[in-house]
C-alpha atoms as a PDB file:
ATOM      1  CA  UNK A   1     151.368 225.317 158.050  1.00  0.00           C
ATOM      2  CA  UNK A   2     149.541 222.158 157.233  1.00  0.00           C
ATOM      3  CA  UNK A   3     151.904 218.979 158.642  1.00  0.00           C
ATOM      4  CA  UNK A   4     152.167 215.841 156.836  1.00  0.00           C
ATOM      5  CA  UNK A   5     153.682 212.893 159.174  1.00  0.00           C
ATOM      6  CA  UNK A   6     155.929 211.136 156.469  1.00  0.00           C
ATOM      7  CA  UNK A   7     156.874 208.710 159.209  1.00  0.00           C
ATOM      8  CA  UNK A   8     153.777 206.953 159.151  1.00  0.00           C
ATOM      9  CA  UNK A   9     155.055 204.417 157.640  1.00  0.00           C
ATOM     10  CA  UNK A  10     155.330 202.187 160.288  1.00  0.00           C
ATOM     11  CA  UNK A  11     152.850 200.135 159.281  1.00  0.00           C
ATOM     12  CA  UNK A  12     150.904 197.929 161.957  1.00  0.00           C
ATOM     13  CA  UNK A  13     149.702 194.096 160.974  1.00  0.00           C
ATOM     14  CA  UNK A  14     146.450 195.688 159.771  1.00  0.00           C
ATOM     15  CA  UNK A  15     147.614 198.402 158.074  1.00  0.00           C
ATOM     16  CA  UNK A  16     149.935 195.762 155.844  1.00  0.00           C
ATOM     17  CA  UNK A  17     146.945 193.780 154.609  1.00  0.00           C
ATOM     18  CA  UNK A  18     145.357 197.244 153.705  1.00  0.00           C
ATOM     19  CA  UNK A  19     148.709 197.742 151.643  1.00  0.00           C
ATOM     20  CA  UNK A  20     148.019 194.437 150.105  1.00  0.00           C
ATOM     21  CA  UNK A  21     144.714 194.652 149.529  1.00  0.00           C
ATOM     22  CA  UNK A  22     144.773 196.288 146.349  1.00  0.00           C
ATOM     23  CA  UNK A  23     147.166 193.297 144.615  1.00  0.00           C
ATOM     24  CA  UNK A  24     144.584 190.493 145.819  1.00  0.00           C
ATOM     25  CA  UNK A  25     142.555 190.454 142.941  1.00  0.00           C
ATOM     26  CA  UNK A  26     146.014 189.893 139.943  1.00  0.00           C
ATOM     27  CA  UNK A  27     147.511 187.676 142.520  1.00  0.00           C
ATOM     28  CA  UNK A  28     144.316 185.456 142.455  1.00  0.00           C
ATOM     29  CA  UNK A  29     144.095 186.069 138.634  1.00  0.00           C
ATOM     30  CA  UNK A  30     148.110 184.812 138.386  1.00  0.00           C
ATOM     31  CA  UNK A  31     147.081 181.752 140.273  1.00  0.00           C
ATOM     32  CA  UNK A  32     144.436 180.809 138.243  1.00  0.00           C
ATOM     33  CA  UNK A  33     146.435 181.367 135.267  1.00  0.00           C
ATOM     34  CA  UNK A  34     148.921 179.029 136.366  1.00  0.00           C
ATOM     35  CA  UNK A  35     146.619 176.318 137.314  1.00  0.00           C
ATOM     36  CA  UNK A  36     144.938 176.575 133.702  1.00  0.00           C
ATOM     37  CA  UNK A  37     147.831 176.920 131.810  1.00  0.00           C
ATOM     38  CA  UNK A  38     148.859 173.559 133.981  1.00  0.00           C
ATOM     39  CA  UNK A  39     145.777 171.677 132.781  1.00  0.00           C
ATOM     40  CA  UNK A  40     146.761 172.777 129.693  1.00  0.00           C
ATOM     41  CA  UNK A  41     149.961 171.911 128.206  1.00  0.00           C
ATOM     42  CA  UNK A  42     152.702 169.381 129.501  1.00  0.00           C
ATOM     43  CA  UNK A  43     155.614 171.579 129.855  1.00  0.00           C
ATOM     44  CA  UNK A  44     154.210 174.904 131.428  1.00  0.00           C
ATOM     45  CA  UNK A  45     154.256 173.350 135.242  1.00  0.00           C
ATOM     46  CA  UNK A  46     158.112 172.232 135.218  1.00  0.00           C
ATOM     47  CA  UNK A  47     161.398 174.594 136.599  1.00  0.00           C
ATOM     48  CA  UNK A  48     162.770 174.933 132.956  1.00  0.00           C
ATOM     49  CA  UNK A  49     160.261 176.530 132.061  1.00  0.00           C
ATOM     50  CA  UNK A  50     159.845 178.481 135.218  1.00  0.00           C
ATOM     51  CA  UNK A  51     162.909 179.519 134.777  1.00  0.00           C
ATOM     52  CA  UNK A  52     162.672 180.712 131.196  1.00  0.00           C
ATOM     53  CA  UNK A  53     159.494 183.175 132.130  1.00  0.00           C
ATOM     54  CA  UNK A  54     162.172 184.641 134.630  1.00  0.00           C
ATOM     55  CA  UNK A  55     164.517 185.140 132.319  1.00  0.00           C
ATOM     56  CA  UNK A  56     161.964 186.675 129.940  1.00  0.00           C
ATOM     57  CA  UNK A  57     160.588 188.987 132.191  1.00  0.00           C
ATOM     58  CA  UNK A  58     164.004 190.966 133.626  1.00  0.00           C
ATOM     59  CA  UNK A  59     163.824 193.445 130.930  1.00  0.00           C
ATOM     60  CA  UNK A  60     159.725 194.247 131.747  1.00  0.00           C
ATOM     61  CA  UNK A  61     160.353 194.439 135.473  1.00  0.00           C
ATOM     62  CA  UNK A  62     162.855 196.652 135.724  1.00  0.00           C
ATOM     63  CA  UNK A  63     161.254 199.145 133.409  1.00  0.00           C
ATOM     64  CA  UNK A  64     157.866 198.053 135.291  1.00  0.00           C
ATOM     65  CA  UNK A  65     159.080 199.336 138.595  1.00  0.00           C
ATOM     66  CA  UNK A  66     160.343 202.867 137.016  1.00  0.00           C
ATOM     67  CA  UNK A  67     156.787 203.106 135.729  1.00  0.00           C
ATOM     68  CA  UNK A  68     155.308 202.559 138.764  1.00  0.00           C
ATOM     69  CA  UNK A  69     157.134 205.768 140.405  1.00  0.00           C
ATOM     70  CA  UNK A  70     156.021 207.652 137.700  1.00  0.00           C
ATOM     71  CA  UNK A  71     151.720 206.034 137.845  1.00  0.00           C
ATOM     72  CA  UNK A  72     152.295 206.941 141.510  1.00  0.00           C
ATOM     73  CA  UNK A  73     152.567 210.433 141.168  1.00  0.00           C
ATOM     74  CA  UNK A  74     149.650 210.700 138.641  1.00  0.00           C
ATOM     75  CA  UNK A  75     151.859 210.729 135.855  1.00  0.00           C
ATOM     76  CA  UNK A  76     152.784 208.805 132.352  1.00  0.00           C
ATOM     77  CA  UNK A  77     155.723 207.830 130.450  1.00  0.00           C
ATOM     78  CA  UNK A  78     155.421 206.612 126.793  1.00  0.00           C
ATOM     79  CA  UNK A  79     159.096 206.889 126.291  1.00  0.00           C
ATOM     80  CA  UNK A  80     160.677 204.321 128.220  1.00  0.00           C
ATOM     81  CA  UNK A  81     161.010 201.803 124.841  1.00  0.00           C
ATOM     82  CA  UNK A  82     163.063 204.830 123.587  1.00  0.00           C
ATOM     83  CA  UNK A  83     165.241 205.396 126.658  1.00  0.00           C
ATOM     84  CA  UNK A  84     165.829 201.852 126.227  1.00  0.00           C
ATOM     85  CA  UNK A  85     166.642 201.841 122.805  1.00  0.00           C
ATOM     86  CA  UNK A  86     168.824 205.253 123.397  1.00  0.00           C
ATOM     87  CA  UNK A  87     171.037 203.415 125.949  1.00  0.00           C
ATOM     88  CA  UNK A  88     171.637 200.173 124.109  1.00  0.00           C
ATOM     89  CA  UNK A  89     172.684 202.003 121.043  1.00  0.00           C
ATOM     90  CA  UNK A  90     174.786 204.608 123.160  1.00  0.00           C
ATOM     91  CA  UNK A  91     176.334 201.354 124.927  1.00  0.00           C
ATOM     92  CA  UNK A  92     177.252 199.927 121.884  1.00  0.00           C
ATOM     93  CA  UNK A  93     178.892 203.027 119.882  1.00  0.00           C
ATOM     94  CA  UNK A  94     181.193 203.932 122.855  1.00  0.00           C
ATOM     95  CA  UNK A  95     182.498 200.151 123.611  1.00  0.00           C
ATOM     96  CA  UNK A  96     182.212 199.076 120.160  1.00  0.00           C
ATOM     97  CA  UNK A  97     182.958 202.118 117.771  1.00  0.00           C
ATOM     98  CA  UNK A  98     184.669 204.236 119.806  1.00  0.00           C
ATOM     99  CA  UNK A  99     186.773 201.682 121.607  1.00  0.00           C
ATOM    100  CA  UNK A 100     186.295 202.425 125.028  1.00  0.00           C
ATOM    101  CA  UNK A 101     186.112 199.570 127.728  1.00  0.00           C
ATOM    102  CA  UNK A 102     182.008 198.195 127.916  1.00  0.00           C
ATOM    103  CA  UNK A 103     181.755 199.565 131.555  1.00  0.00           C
ATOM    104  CA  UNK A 104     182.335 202.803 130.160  1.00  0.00           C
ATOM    105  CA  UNK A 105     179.455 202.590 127.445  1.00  0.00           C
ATOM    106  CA  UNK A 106     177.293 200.969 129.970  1.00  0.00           C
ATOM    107  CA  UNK A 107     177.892 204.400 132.287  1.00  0.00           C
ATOM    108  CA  UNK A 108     176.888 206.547 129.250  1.00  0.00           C
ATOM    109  CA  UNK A 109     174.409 205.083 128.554  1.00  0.00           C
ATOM    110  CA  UNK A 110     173.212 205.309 132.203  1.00  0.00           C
ATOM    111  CA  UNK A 111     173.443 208.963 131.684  1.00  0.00           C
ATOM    112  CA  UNK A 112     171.966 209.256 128.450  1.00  0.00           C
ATOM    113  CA  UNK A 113     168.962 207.615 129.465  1.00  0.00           C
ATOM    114  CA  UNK A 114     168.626 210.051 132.412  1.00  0.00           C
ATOM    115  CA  UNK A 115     169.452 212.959 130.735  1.00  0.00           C
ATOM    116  CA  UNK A 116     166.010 212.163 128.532  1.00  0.00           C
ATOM    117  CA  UNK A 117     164.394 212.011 131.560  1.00  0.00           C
ATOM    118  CA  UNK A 118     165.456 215.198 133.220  1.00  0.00           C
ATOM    119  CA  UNK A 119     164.194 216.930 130.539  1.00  0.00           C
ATOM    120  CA  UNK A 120     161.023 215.035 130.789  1.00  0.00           C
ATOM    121  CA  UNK A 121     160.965 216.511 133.793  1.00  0.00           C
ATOM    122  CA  UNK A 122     161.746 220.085 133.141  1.00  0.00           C
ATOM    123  CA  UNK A 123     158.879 219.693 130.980  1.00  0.00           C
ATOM    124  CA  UNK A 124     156.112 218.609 133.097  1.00  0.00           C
ATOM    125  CA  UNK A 125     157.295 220.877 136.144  1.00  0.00           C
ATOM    126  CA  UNK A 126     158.805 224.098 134.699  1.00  0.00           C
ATOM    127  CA  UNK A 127     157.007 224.646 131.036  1.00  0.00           C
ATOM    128  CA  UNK A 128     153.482 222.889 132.273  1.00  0.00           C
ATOM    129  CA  UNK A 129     153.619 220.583 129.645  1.00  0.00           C
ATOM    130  CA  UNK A 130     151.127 217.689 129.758  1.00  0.00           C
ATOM    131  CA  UNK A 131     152.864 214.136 130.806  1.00  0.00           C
ATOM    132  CA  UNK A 132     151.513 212.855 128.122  1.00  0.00           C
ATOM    133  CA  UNK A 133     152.128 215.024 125.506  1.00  0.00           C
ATOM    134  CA  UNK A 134     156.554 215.360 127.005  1.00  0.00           C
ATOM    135  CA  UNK A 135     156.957 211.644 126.708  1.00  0.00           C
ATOM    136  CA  UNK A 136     155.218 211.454 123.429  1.00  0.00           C
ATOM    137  CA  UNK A 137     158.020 213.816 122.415  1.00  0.00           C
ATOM    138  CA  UNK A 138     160.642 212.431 124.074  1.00  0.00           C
ATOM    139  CA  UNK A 139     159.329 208.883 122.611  1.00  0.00           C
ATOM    140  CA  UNK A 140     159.920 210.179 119.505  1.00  0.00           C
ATOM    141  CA  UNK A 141     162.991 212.294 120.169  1.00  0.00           C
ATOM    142  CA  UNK A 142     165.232 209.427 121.494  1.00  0.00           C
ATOM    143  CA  UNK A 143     164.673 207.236 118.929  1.00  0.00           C
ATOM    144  CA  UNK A 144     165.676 209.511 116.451  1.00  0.00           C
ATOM    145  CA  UNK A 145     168.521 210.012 118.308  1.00  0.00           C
ATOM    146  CA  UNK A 146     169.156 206.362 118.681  1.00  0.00           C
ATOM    147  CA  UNK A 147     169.301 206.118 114.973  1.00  0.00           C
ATOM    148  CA  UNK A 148     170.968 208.953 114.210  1.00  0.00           C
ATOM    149  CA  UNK A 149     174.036 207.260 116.268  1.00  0.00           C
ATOM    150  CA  UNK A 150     174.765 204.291 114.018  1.00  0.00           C
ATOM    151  CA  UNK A 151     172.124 205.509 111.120  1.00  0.00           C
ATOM    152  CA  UNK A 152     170.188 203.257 111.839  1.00  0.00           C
ATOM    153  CA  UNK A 153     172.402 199.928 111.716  1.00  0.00           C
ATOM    154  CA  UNK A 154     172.477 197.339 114.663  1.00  0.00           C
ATOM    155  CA  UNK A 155     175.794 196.758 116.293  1.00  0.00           C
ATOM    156  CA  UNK A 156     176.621 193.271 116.879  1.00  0.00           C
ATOM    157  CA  UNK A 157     178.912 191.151 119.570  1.00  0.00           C
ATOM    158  CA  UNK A 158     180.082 192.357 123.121  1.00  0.00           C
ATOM    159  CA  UNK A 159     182.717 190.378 125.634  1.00  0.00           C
ATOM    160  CA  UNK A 160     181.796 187.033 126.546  1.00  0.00           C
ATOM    161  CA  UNK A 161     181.732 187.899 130.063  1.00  0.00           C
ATOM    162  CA  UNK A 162     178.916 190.398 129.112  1.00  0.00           C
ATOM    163  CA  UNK A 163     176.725 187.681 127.269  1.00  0.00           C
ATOM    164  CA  UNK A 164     176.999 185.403 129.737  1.00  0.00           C
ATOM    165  CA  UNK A 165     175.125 187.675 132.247  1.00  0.00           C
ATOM    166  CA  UNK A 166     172.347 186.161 130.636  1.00  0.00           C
ATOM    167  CA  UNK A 167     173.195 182.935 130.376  1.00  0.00           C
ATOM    168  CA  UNK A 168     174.822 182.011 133.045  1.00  0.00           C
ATOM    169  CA  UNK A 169     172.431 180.406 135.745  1.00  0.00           C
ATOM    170  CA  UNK A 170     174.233 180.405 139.114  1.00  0.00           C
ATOM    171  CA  UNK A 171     173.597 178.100 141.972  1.00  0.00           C
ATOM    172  CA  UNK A 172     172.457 176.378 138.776  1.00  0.00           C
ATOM    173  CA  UNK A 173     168.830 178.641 139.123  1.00  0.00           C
ATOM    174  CA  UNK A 174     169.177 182.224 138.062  1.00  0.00           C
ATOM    175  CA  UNK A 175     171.156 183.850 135.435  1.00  0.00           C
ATOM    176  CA  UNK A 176     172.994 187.588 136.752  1.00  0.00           C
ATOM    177  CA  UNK A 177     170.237 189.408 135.161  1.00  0.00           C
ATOM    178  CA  UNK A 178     167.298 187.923 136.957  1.00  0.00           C
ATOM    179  CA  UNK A 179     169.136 188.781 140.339  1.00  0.00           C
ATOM    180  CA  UNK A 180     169.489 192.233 138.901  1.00  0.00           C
ATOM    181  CA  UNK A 181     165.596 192.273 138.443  1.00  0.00           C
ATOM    182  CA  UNK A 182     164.921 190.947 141.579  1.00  0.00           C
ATOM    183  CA  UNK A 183     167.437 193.250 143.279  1.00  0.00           C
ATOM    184  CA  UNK A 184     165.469 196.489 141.590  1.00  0.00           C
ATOM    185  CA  UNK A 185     162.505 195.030 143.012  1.00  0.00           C
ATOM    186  CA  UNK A 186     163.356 194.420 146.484  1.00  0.00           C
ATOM    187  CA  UNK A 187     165.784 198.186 146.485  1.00  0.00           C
ATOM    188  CA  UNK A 188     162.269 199.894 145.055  1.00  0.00           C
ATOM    189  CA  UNK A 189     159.940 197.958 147.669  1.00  0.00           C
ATOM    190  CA  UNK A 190     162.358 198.877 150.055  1.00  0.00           C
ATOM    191  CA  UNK A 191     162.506 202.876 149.417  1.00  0.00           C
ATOM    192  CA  UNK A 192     158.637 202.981 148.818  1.00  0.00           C
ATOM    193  CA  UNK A 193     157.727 201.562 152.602  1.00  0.00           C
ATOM    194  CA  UNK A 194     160.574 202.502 154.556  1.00  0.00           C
ATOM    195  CA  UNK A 195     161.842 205.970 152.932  1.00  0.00           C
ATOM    196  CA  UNK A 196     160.008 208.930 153.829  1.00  0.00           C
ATOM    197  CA  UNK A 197     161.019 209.850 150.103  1.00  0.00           C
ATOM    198  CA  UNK A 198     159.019 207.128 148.586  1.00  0.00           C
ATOM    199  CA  UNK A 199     156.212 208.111 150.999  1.00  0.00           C
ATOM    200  CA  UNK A 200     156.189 211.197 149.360  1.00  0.00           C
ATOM    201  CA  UNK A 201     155.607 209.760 145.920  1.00  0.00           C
ATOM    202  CA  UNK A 202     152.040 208.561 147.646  1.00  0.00           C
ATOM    203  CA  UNK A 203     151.457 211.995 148.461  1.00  0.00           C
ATOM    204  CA  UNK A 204     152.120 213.706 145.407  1.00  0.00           C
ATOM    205  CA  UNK A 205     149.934 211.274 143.886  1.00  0.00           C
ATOM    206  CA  UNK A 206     147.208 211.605 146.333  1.00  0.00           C
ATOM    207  CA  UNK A 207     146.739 215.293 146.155  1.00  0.00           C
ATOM    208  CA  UNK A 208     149.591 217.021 144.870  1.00  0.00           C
ATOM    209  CA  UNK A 209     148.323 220.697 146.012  1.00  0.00           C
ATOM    210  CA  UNK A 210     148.505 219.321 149.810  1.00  0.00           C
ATOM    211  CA  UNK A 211     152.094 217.800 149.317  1.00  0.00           C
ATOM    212  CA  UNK A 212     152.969 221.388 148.250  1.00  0.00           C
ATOM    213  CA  UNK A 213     151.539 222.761 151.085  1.00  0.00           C
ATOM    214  CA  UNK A 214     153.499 219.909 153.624  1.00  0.00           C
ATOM    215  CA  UNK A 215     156.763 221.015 152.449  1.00  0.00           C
ATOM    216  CA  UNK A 216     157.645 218.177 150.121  1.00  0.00           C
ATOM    217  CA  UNK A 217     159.176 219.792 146.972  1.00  0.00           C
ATOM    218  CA  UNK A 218     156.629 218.887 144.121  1.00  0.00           C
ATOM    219  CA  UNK A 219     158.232 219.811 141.112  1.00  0.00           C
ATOM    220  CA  UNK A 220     161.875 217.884 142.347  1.00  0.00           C
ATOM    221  CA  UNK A 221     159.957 214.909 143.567  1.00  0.00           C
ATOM    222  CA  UNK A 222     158.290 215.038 140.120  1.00  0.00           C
ATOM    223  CA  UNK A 223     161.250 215.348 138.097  1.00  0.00           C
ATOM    224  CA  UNK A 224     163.546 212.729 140.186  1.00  0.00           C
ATOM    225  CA  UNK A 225     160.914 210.140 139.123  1.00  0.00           C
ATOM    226  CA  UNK A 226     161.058 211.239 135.529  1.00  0.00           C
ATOM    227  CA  UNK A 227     165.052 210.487 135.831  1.00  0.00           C
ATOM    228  CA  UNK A 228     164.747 207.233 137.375  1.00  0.00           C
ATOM    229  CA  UNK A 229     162.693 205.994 135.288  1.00  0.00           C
ATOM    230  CA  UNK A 230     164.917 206.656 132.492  1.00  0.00           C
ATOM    231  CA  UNK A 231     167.635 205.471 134.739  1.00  0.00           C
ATOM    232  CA  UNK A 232     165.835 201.891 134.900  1.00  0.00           C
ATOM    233  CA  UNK A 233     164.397 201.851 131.361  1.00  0.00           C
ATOM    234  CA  UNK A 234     168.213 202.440 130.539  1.00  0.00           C
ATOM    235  CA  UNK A 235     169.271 199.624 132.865  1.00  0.00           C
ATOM    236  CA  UNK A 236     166.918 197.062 131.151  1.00  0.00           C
ATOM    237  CA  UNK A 237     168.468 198.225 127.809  1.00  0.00           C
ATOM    238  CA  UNK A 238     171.721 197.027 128.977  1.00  0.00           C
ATOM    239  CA  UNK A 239     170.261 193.884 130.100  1.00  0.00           C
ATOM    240  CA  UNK A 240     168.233 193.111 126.888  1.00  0.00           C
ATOM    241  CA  UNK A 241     171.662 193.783 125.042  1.00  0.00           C
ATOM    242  CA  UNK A 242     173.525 191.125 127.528  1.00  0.00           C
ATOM    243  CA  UNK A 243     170.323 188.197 126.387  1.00  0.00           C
ATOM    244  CA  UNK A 244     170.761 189.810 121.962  1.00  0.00           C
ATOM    245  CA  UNK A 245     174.425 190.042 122.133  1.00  0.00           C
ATOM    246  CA  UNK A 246     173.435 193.078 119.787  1.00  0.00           C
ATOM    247  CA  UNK A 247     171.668 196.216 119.879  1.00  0.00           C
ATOM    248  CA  UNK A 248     169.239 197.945 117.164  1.00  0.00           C
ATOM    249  CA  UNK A 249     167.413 201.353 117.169  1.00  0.00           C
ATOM    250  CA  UNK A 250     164.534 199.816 116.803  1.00  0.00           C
ATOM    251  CA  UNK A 251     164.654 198.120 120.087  1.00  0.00           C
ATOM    252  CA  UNK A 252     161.880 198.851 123.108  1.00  0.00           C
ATOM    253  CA  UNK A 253     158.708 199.111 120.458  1.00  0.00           C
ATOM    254  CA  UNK A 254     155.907 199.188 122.044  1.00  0.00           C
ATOM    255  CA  UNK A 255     157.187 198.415 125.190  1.00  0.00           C
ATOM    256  CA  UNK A 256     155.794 201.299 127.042  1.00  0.00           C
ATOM    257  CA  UNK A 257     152.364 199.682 126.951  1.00  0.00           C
ATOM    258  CA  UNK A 258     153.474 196.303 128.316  1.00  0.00           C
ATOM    259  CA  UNK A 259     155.036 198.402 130.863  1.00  0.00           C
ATOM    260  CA  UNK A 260     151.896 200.622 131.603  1.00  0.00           C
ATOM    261  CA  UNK A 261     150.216 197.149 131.218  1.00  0.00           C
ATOM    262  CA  UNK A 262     151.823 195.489 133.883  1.00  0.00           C
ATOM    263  CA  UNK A 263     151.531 198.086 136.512  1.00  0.00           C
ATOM    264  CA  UNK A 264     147.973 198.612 135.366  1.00  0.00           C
ATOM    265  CA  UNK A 265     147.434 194.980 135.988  1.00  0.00           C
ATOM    266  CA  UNK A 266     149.355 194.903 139.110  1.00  0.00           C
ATOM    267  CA  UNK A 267     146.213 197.503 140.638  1.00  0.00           C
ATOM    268  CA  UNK A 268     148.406 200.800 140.600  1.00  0.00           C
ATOM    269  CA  UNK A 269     145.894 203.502 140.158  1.00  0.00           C
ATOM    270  CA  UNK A 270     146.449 205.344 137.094  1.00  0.00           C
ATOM    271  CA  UNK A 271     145.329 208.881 138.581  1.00  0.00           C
ATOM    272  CA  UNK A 272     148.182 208.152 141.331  1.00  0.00           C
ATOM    273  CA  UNK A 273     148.437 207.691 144.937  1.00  0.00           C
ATOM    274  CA  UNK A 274     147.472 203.998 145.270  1.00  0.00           C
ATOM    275  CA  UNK A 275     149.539 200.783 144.361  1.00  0.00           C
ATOM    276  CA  UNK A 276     152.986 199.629 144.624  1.00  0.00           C
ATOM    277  CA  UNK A 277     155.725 197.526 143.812  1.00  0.00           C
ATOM    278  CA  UNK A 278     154.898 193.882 145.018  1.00  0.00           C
ATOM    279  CA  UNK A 279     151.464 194.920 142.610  1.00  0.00           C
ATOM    280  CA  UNK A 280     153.424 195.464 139.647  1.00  0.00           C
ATOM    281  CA  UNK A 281     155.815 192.171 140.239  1.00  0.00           C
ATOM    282  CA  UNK A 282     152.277 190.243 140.007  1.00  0.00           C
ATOM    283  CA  UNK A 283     151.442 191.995 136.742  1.00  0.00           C
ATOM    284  CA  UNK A 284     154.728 191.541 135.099  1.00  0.00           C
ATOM    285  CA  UNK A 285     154.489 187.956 136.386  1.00  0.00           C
ATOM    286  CA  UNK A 286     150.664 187.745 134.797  1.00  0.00           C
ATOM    287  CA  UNK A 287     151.889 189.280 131.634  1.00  0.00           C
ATOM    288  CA  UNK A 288     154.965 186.745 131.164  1.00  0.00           C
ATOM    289  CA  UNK A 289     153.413 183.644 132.268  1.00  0.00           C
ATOM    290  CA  UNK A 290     150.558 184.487 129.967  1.00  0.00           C
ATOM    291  CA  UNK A 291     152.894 185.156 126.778  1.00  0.00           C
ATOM    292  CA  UNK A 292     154.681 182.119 127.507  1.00  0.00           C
ATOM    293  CA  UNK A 293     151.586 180.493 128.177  1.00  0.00           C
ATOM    294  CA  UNK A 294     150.266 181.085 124.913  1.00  0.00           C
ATOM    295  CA  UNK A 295     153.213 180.236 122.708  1.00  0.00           C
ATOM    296  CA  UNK A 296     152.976 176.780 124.456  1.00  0.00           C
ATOM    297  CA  UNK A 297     149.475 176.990 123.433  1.00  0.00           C
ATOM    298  CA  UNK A 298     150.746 177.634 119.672  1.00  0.00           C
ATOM    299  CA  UNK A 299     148.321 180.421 120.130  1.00  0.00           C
ATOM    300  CA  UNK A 300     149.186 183.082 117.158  1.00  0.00           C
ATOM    301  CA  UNK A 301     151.389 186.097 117.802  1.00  0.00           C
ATOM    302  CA  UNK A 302     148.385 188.384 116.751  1.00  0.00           C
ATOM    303  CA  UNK A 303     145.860 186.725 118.913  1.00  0.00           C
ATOM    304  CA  UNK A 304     148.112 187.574 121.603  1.00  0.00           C
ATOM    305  CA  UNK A 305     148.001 191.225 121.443  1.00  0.00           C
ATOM    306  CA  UNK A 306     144.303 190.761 121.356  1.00  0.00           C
ATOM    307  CA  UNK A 307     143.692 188.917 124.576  1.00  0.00           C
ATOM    308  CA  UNK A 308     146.210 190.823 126.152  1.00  0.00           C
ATOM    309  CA  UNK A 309     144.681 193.796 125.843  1.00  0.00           C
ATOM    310  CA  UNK A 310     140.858 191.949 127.296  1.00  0.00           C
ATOM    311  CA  UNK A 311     143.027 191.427 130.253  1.00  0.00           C
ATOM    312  CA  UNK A 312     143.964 195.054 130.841  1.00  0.00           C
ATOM    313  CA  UNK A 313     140.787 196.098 130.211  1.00  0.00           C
ATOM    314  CA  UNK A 314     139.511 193.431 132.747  1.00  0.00           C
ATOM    315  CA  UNK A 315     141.835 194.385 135.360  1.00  0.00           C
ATOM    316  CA  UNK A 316     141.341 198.023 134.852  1.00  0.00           C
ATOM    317  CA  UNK A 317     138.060 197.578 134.970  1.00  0.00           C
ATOM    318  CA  UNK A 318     138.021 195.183 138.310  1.00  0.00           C
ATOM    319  CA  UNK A 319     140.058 197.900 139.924  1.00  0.00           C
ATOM    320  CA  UNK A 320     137.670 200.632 139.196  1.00  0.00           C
ATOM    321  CA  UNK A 321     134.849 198.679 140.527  1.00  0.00           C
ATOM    322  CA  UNK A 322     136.736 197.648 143.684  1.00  0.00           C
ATOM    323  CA  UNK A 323     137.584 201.288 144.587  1.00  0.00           C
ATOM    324  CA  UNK A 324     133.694 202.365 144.102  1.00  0.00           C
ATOM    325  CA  UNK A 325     132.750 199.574 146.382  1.00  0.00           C
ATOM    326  CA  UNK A 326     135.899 200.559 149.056  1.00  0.00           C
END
């Protein structure tokens, strides 16, 4: 029986920087963003509008750090902008149509959301379908669904106390749903380094034949990630309806590929194993400042898409060089 010591991960002081290594490079490439983007226009370097990237980013890194569970293991999801749009539009039937209290529709939706990923899941692990190919299906399953629910109309206006989630900026900093981000982030970071779970996760990704063989339960591991990424692609639904005060089926558009993007960017290695979560906070970080960067620039929305893309092909790229050289 071949042992794998989960508890390893007790890091020592060298054995962090290794950990960090990999998240040099976008953190160096977010710095020097910032500091050109600071040359460049009067109102990027200023807390207003530091504030405003925050608030822009909550919905990207909590689906970000879902996505990063999933890269870990070696796999894909391309239907996270459905899950999302799923929730919102399960969220707004039950609190708005059917009457029930928004807590309610925000639980449902919860479990909607995860119930796409299970069978994600059950997909990858028990029929051998490719990752790619179940969340293409699933991408295009839930938003049928999702418009199915209200045939295709948006549903507009929640509680106050609901919109002002967003708005609200307590302590006079950060609104409800930036500590929610931040509070994914930390709870993810968290479980990754000090959970022999989330250790797992790494090993599955590394070699997923010689987790099988250590005892850790591949195809439950596998489908548990499916779920919660669901789970938090769901969540960020509910927070993108709190900043709309509305939600539409055709919510969450291409927001798998910022997603993939971000983690991408933030040096988690797309065949699995290698990155993390402080990685993927730097790329969500790159890919917001850089957005809002640009519209301060008056740089067109089309343009944007463009040198967006350069930059994951840069930081792909980078990353593949940097392991060949490791």
């Amino acid at each position: 029986m071949v042992a794998l010591d989960i508890n390893e991960h007790r890091l020592s002081s060298g054995a962090w920087l290794s950990k960090l290594k990999g998240a040099t490079g976008p953190l160096v490439g977010l710095l020097v963003l910032c500091v050109f983007l600071s040359v460049s226009t009067d109102t990027f370097l200023s807390v207003r509008n530091g504030l405003n990237i925050l608030d822009q980013i909550t919905v990207l890194g909590i689906m970000a750090v879902g996505m990063t569970f999933v890269i870990l293991i070696g796999g894909i999801d391309l239907s996270v902008g459905s899950a999302l749009a799923l929730a919102m539009m399960v969220m707004g039937w039950t609190a708005n149509v059917a009457g029930l209290p928004l807590p309610v529709g925000i639980a449902f939706a919860l479990i909607a959301s995860a119930v796409s990923g299970l069978i994600v899941g059950l997909l990858v692990t028990q029929f051998r379908v490719p990752a790619f190919i179940a969340t293409l299906a699933m991408m295009s399953a839930a938003r049928g669904v999702a418009n199915m629910i209200t045939d295709g109309q948006q549903i507009v206006g929640f509680p106050d106390w609901f919109m002002m989630l967003a708005i609200d900026r307590h302590f006079g900093v950060m609104t409800a749903t930036v500590f929610l981000m931040l509070a994914v982030v930390l709870a993810a970071w968290l479980f990754l380094h000090f959970r022999s779970e989330g250790r797992m996760l790494y090993a599955v990704g590394g070699n997923s034949e010689v987790a099988r063989l250590a005892g850790i339960n591949v195809p439950l591991v596998t489908i548990s990630v499916y779920i919660m990424s669901a789970v938090l692609a769901g969540l960020a639904g509910v927070v993108l309806a709190a900043r709309l005060d509305s939600v539409q089926p055709s919510s969450g558009l291409g927001y798998e590929l910022d997603t993939i993007a971000a983690v991408v960017i933030g040096g988690t290695s797309l065949s699995g194993g290698a990155g993390g979560i402080g990685g993927t906070l730097i790329g969500v970080l790159i890919i917001g400042v850089l957005r809002n960067g640009l519209n301060l620039l008056n740089v067109s929305p089309f343009l944007q898409q463009v040198i967006i893309g350069i930059v994951i092909v840069l930081a792909v790229g980078a990353e593949t060089i940097r392991r060949r050289r490791a």
